[in-house]
PDB file of N, CA and C in Angstrom:
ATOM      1  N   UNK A   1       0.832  -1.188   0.000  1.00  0.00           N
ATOM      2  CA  UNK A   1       0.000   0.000   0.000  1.00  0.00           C
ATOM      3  C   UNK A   1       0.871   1.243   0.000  1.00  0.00           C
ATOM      4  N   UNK A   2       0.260   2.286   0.009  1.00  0.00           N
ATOM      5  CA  UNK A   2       1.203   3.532  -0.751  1.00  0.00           C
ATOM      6  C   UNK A   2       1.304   4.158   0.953  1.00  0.00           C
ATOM      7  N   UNK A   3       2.397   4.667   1.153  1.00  0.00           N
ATOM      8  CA  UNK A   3       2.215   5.148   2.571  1.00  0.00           C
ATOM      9  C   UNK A   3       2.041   6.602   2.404  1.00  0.00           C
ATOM     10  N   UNK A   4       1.664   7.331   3.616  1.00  0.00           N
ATOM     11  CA  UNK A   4       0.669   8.500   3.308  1.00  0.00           C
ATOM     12  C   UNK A   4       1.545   9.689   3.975  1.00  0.00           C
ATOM     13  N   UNK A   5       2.864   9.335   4.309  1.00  0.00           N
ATOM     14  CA  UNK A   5       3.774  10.313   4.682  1.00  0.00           C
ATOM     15  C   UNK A   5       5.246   9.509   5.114  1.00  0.00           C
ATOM     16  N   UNK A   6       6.040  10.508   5.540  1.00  0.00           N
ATOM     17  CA  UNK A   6       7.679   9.472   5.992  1.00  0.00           C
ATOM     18  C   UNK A   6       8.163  10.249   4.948  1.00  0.00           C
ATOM     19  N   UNK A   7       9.806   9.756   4.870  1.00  0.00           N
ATOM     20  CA  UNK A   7      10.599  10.137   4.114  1.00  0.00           C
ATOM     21  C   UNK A   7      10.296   9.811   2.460  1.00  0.00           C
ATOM     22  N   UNK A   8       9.566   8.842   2.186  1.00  0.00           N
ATOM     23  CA  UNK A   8       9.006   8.290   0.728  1.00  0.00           C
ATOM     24  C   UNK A   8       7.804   8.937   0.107  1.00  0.00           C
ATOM     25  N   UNK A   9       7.089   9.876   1.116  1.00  0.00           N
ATOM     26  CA  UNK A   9       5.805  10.593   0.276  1.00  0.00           C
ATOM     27  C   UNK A   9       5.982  10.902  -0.737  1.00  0.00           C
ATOM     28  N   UNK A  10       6.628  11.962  -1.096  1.00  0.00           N
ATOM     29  CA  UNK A  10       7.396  12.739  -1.920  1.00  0.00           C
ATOM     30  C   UNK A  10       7.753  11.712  -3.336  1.00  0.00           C
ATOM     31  N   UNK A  11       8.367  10.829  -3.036  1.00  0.00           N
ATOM     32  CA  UNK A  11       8.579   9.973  -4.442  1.00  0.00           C
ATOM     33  C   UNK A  11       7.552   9.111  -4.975  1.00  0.00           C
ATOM     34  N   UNK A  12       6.562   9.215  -4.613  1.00  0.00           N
ATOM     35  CA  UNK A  12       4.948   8.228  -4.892  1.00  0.00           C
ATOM     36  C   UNK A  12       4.601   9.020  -5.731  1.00  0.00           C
ATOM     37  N   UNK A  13       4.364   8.748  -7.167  1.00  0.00           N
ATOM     38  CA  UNK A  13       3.349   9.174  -8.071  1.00  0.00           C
ATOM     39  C   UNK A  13       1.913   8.870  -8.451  1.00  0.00           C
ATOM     40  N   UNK A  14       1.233   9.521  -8.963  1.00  0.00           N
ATOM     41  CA  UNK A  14       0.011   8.963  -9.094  1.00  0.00           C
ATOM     42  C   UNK A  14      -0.863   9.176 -10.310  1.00  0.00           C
ATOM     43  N   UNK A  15      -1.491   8.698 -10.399  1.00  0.00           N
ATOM     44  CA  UNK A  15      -2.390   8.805 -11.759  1.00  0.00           C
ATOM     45  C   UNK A  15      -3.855   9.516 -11.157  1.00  0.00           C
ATOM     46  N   UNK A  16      -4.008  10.368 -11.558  1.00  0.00           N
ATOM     47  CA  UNK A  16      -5.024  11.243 -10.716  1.00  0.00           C
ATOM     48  C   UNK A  16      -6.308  11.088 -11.624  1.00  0.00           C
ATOM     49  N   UNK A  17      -6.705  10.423 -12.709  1.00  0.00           N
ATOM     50  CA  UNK A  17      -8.160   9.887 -13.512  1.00  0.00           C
ATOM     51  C   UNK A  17      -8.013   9.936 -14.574  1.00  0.00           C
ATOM     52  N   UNK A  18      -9.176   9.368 -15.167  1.00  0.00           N
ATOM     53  CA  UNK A  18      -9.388   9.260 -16.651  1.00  0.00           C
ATOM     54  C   UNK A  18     -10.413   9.715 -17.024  1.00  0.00           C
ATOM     55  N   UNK A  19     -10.365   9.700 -18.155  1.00  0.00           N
ATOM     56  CA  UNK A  19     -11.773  10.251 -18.909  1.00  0.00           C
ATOM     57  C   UNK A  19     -11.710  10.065 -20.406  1.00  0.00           C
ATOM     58  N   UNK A  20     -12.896   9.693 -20.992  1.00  0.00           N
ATOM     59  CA  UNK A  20     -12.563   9.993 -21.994  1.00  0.00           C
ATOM     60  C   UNK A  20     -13.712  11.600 -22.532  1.00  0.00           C
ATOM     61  N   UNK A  21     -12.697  11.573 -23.739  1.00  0.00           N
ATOM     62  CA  UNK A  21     -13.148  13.311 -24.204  1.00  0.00           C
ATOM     63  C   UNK A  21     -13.436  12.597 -25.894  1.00  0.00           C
ATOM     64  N   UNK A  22     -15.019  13.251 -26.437  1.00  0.00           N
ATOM     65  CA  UNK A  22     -15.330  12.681 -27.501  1.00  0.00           C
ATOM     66  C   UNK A  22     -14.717  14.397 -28.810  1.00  0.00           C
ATOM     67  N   UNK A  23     -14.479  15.693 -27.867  1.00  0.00           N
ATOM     68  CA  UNK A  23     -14.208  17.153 -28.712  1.00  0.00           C
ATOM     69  C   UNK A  23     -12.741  16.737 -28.121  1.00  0.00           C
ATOM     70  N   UNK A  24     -12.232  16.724 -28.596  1.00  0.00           N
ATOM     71  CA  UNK A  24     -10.429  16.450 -28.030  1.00  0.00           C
ATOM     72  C   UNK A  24     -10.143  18.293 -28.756  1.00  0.00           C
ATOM     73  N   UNK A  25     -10.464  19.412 -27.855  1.00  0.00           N
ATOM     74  CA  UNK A  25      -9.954  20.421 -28.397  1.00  0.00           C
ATOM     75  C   UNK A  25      -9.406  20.970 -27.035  1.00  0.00           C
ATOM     76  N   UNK A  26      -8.817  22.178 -26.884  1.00  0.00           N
ATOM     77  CA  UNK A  26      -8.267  22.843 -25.605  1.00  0.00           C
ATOM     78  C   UNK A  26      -9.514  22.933 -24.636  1.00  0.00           C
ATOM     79  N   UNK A  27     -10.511  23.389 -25.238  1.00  0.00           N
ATOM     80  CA  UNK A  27     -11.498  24.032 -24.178  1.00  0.00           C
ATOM     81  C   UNK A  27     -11.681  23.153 -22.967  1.00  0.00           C
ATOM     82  N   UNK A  28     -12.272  22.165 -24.127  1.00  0.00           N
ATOM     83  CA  UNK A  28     -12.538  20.581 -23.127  1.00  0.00           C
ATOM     84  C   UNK A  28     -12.017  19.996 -21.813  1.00  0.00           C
ATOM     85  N   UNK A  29     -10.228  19.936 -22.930  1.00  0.00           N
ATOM     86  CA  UNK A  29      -9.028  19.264 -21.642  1.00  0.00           C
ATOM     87  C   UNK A  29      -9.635  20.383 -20.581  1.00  0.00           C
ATOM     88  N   UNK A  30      -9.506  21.817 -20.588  1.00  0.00           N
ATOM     89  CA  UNK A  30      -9.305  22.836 -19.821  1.00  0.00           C
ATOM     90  C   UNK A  30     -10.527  22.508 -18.875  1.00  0.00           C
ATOM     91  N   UNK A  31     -11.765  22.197 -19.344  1.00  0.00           N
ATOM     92  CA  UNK A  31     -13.142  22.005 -18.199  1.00  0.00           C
ATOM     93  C   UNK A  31     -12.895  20.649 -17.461  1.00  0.00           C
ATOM     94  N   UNK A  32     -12.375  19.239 -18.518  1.00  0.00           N
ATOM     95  CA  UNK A  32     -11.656  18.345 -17.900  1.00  0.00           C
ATOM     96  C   UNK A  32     -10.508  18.615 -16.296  1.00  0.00           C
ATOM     97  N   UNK A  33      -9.768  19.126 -16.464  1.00  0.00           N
ATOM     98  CA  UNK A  33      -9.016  19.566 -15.483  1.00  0.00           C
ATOM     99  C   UNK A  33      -9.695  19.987 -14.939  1.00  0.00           C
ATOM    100  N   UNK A  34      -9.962  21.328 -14.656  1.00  0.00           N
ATOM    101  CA  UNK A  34     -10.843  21.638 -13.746  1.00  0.00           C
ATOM    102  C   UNK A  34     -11.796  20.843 -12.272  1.00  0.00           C
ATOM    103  N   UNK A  35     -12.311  20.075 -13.219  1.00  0.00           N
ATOM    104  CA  UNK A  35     -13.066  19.313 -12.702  1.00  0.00           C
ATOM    105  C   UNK A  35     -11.801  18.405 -11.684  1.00  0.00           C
ATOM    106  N   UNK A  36     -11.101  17.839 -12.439  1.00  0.00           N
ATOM    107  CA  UNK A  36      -9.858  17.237 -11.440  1.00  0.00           C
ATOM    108  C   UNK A  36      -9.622  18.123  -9.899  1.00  0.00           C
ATOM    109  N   UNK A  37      -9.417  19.433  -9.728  1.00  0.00           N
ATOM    110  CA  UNK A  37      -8.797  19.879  -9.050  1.00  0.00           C
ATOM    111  C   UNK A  37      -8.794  19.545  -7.788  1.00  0.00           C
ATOM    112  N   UNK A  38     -10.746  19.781  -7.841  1.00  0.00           N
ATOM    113  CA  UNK A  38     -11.381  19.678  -6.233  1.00  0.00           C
ATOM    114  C   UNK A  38     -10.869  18.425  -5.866  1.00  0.00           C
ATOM    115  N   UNK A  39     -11.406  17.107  -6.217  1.00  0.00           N
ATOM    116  CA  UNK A  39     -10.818  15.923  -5.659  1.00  0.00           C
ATOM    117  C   UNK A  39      -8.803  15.831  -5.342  1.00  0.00           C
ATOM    118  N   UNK A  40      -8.161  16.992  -5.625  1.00  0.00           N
ATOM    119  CA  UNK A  40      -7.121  16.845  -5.356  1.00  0.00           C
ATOM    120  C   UNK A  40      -7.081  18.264  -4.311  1.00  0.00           C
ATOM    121  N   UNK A  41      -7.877  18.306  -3.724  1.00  0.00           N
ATOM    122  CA  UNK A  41      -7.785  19.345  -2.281  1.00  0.00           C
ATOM    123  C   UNK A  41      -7.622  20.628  -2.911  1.00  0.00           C
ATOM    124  N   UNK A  42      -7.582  21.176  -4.351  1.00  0.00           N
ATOM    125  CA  UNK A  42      -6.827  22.137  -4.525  1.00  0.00           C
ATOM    126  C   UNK A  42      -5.990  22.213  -4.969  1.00  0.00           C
ATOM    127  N   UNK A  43      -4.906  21.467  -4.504  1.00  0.00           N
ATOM    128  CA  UNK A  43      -3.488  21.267  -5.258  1.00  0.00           C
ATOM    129  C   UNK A  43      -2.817  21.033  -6.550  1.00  0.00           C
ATOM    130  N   UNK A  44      -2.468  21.861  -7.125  1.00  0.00           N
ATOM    131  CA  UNK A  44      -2.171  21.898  -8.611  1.00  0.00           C
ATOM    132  C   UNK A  44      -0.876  20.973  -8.915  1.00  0.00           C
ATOM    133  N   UNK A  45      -0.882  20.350  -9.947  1.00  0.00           N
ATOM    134  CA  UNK A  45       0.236  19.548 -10.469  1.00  0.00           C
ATOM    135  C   UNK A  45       1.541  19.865 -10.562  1.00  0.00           C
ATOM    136  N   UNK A  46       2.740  19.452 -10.182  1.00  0.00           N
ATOM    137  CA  UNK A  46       3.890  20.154 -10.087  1.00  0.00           C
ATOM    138  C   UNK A  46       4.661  19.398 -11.656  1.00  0.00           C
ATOM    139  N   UNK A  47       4.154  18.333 -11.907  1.00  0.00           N
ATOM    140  CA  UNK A  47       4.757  17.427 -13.277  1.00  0.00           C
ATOM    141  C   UNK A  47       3.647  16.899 -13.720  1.00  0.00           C
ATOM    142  N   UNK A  48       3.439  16.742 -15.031  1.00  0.00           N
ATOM    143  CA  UNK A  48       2.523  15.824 -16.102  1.00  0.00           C
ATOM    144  C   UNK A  48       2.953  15.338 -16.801  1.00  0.00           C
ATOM    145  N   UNK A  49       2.794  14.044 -17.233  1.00  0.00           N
ATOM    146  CA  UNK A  49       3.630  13.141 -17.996  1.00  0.00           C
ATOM    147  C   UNK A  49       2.771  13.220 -19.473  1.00  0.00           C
ATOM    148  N   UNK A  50       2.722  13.052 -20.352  1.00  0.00           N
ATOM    149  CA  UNK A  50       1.507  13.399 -21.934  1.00  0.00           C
ATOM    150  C   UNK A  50       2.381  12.502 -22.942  1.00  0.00           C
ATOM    151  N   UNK A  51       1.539  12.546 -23.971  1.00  0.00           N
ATOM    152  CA  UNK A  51       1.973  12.323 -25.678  1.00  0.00           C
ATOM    153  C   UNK A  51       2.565  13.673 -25.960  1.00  0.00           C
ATOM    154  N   UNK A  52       2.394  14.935 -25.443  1.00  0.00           N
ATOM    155  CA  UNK A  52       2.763  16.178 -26.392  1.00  0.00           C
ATOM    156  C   UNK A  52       1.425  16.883 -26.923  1.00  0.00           C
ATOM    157  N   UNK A  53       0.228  16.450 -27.167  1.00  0.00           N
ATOM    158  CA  UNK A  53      -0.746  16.308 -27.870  1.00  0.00           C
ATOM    159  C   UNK A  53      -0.867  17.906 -28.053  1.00  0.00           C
ATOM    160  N   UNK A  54      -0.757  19.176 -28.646  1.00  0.00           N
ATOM    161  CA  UNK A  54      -0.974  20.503 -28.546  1.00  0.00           C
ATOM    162  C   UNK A  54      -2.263  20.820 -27.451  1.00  0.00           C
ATOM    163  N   UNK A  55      -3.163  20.638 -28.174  1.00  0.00           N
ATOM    164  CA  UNK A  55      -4.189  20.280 -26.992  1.00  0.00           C
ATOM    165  C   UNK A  55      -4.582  20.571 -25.774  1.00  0.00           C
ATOM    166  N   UNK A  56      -3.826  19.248 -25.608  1.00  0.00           N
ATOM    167  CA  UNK A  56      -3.659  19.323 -23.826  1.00  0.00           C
ATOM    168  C   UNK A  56      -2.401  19.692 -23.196  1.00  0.00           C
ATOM    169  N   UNK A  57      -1.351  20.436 -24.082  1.00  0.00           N
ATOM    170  CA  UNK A  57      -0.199  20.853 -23.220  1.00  0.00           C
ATOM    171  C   UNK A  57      -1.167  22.692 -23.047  1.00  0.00           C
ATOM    172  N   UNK A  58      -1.712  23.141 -24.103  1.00  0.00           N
ATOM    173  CA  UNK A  58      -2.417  24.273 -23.900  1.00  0.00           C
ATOM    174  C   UNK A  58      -3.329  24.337 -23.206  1.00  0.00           C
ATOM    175  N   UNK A  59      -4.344  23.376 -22.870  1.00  0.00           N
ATOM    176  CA  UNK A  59      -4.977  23.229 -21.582  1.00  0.00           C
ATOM    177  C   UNK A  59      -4.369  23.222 -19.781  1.00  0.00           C
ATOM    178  N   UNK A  60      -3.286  22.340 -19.860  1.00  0.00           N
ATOM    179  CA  UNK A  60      -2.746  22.067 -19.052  1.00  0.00           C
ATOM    180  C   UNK A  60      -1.755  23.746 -18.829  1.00  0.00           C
ATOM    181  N   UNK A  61      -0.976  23.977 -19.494  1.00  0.00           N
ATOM    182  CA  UNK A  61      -0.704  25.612 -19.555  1.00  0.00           C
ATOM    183  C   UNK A  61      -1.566  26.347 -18.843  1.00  0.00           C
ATOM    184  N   UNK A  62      -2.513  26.515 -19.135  1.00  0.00           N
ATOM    185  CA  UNK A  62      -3.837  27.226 -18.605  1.00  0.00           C
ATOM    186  C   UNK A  62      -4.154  26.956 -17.135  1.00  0.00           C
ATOM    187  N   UNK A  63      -4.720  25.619 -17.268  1.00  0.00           N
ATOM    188  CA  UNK A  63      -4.948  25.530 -15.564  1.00  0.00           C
ATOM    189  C   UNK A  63      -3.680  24.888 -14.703  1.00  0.00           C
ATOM    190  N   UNK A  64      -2.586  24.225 -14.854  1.00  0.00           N
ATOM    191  CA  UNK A  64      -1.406  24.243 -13.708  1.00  0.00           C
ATOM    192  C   UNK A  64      -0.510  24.862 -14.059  1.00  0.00           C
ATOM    193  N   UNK A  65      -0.374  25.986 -13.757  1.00  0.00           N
ATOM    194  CA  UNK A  65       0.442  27.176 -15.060  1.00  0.00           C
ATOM    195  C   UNK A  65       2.119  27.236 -14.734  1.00  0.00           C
ATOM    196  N   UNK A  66       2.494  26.334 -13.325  1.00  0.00           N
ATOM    197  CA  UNK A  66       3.809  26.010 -13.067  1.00  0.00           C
ATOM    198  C   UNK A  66       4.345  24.538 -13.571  1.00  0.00           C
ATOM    199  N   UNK A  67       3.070  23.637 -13.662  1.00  0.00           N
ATOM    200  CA  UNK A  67       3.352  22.465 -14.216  1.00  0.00           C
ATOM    201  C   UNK A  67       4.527  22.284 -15.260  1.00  0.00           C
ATOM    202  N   UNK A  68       5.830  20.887 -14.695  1.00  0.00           N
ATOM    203  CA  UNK A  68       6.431  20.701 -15.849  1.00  0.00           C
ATOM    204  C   UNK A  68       6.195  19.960 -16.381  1.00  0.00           C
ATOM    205  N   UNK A  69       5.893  19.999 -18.259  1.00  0.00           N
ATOM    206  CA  UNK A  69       5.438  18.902 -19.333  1.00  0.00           C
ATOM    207  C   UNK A  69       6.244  18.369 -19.458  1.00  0.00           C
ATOM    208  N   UNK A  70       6.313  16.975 -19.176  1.00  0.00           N
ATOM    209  CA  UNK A  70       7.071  15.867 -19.973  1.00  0.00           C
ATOM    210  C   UNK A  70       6.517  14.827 -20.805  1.00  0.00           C
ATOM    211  N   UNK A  71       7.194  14.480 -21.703  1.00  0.00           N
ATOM    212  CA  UNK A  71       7.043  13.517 -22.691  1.00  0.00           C
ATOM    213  C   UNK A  71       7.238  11.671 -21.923  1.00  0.00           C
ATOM    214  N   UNK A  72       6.304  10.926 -21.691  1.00  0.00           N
ATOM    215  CA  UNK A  72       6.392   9.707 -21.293  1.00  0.00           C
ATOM    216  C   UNK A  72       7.396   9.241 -22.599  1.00  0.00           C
ATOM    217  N   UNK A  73       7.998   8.166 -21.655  1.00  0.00           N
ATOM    218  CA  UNK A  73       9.273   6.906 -22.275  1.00  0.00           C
ATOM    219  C   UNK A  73       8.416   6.263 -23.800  1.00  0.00           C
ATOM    220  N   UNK A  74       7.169   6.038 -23.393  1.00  0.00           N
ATOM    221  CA  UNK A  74       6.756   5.082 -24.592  1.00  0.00           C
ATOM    222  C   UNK A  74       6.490   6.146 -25.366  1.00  0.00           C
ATOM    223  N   UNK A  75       6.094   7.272 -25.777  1.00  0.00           N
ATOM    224  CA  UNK A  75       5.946   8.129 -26.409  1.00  0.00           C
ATOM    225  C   UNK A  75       7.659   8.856 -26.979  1.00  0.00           C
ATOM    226  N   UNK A  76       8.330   8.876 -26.511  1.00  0.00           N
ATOM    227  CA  UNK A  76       9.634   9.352 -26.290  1.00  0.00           C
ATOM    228  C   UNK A  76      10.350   8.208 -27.450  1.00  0.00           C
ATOM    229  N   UNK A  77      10.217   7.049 -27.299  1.00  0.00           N
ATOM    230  CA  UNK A  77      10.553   5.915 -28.244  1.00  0.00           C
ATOM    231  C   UNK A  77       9.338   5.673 -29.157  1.00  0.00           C
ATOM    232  N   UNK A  78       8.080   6.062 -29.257  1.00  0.00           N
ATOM    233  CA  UNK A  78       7.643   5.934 -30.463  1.00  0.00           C
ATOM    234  C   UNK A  78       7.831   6.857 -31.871  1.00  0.00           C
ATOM    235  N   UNK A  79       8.181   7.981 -31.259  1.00  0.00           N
ATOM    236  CA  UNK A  79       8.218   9.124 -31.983  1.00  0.00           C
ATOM    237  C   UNK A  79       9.502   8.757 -33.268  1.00  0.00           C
ATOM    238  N   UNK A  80      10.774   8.527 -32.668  1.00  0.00           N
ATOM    239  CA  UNK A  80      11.709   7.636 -33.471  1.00  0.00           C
ATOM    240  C   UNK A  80      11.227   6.868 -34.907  1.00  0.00           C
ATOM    241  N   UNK A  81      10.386   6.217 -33.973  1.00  0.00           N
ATOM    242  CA  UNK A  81      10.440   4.788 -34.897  1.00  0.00           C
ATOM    243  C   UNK A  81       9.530   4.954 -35.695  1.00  0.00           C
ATOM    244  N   UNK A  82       8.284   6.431 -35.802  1.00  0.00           N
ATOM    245  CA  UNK A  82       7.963   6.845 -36.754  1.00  0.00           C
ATOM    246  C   UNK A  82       8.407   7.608 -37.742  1.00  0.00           C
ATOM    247  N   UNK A  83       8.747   8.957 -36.525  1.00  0.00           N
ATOM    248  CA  UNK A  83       9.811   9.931 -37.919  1.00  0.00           C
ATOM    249  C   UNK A  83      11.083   9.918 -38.825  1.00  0.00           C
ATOM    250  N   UNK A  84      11.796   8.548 -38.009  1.00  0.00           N
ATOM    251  CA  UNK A  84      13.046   8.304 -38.392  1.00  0.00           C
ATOM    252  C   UNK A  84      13.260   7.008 -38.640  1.00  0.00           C
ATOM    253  N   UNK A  85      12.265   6.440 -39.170  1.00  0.00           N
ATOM    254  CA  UNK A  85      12.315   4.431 -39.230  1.00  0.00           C
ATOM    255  C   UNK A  85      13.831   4.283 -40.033  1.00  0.00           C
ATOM    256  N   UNK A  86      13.626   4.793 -41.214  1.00  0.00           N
ATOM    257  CA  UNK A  86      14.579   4.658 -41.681  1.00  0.00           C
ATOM    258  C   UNK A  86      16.355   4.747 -41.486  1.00  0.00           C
ATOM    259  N   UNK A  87      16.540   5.582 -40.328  1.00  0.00           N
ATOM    260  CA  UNK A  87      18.055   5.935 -39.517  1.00  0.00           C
ATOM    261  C   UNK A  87      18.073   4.933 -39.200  1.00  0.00           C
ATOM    262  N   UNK A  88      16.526   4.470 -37.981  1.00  0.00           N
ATOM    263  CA  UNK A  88      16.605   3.164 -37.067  1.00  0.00           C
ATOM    264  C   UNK A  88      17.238   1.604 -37.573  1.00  0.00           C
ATOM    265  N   UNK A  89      16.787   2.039 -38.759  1.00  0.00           N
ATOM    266  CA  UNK A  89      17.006   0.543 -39.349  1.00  0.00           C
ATOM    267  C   UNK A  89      18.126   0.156 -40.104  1.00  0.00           C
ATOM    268  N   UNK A  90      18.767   1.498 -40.830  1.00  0.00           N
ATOM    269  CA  UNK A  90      20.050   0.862 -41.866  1.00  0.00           C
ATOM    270  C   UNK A  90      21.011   1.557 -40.938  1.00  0.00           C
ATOM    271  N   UNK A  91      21.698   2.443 -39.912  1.00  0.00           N
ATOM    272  CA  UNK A  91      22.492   2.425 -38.971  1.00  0.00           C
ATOM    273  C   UNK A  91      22.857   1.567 -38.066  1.00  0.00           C
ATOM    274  N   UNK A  92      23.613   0.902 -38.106  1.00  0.00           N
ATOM    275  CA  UNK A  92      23.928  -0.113 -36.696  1.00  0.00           C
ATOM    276  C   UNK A  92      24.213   0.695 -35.805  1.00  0.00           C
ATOM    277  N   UNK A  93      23.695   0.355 -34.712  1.00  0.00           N
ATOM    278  CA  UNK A  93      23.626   0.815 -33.257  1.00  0.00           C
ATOM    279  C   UNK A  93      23.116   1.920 -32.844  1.00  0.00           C
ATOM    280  N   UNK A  94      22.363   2.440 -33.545  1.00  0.00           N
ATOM    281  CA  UNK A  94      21.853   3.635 -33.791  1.00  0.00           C
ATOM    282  C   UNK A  94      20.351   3.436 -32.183  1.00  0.00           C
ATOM    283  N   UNK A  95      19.896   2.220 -32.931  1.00  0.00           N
ATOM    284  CA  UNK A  95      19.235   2.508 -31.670  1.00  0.00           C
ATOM    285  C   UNK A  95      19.618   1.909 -29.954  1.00  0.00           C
ATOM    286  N   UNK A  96      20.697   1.231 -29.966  1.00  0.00           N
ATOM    287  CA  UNK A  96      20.986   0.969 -28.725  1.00  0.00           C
ATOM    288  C   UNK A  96      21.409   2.601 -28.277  1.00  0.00           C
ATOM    289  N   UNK A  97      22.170   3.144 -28.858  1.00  0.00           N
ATOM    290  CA  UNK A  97      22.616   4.320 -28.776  1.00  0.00           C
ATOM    291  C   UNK A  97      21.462   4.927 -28.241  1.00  0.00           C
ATOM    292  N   UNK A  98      20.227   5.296 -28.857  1.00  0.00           N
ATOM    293  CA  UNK A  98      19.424   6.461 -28.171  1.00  0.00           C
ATOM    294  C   UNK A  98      19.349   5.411 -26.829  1.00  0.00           C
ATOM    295  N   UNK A  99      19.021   4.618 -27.044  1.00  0.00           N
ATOM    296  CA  UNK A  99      18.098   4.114 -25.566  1.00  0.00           C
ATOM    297  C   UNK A  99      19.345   4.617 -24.721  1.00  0.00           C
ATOM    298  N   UNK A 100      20.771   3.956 -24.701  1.00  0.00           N
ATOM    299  CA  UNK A 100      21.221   4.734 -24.043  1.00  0.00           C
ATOM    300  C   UNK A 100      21.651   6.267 -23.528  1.00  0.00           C
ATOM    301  N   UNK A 101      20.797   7.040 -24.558  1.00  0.00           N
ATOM    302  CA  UNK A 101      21.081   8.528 -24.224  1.00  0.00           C
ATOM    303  C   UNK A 101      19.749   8.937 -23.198  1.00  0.00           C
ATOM    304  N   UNK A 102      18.870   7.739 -23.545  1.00  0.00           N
ATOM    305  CA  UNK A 102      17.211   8.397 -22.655  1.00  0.00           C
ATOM    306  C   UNK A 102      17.658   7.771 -21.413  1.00  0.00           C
ATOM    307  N   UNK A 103      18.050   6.884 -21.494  1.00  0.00           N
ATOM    308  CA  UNK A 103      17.900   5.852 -20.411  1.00  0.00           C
ATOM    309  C   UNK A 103      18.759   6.153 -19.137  1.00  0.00           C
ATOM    310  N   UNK A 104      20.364   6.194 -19.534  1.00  0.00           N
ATOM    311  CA  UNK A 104      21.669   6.780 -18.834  1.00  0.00           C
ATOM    312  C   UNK A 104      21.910   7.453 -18.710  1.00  0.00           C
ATOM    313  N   UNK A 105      21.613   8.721 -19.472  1.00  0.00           N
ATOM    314  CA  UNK A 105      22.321   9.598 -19.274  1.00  0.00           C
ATOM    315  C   UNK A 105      21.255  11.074 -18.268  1.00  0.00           C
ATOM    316  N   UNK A 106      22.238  11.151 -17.468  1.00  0.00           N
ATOM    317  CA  UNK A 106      21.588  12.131 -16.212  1.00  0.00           C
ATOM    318  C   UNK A 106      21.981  13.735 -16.181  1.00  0.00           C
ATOM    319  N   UNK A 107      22.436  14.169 -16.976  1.00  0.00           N
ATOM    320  CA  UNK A 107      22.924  15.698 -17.113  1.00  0.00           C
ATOM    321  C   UNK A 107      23.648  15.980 -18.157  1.00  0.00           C
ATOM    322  N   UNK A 108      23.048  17.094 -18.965  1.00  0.00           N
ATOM    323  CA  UNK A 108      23.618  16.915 -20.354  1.00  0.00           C
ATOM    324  C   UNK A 108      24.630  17.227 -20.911  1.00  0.00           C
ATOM    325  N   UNK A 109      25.329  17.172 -19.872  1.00  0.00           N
ATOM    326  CA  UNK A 109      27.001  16.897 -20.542  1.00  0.00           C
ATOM    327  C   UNK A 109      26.864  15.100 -20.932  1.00  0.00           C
ATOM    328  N   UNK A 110      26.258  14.199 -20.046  1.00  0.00           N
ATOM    329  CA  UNK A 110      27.062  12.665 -20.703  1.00  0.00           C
ATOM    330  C   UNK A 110      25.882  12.826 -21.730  1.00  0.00           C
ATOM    331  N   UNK A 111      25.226  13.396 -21.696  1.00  0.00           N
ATOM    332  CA  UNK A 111      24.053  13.558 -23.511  1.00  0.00           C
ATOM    333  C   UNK A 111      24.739  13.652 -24.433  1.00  0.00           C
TER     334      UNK A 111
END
């Protein structure tokens, strides 16, 4: 079970709901959120993990306006293997290489 304070609070993430949205435009995400807030006491998001989607980084802009956007891992490696299939595939090592630049590397000097 997730403990609810101690030295580990702080590193517990969470998935705070779902929904689905049938207008996938800004307004939406923006009333979407919203609606999130109350069940989170108030407390606005300090990180969001996304696809990128324009969307909802402009929604999310709007209502957690300190929030930092990040790009999730599986999104982060799909993007590759669409825009660049072709590097991926006739370069050797090309892709052990990125994984090791997402994966290892911690400050962008070893980038």
């Amino acid at each position: 079970s997730k403990p609810t304070g101690g030295p580990f609070h702080s590193l517990w993430g969470g998935i705070f709901g779902s929904a689905f949205c049938c207008h996938q435009i800004t307004k939406t995400f923006e009333c979407l959120f919203k609606v999130f807030i109350k069940p989170m006491n108030g407390k606005h998001l300090k990180v969001i993990l996304m696809d990128g989607d324009s969307t909802i980084v402009a929604a999310v802009s709007l209502i957690w306006l300190e929030a930092h956007h990040h790009l999730c891992l599986w999104h982060i490696f799909q993007n590759p293997s669409k825009k660049i299939r072709h590097v991926m595939n006739e370069k050797a090592g090309f892709k052990e290489t990125l994984t090791n630049c997402v994966l290892k590397c911690e400050d962008g000097d070893s980038f």
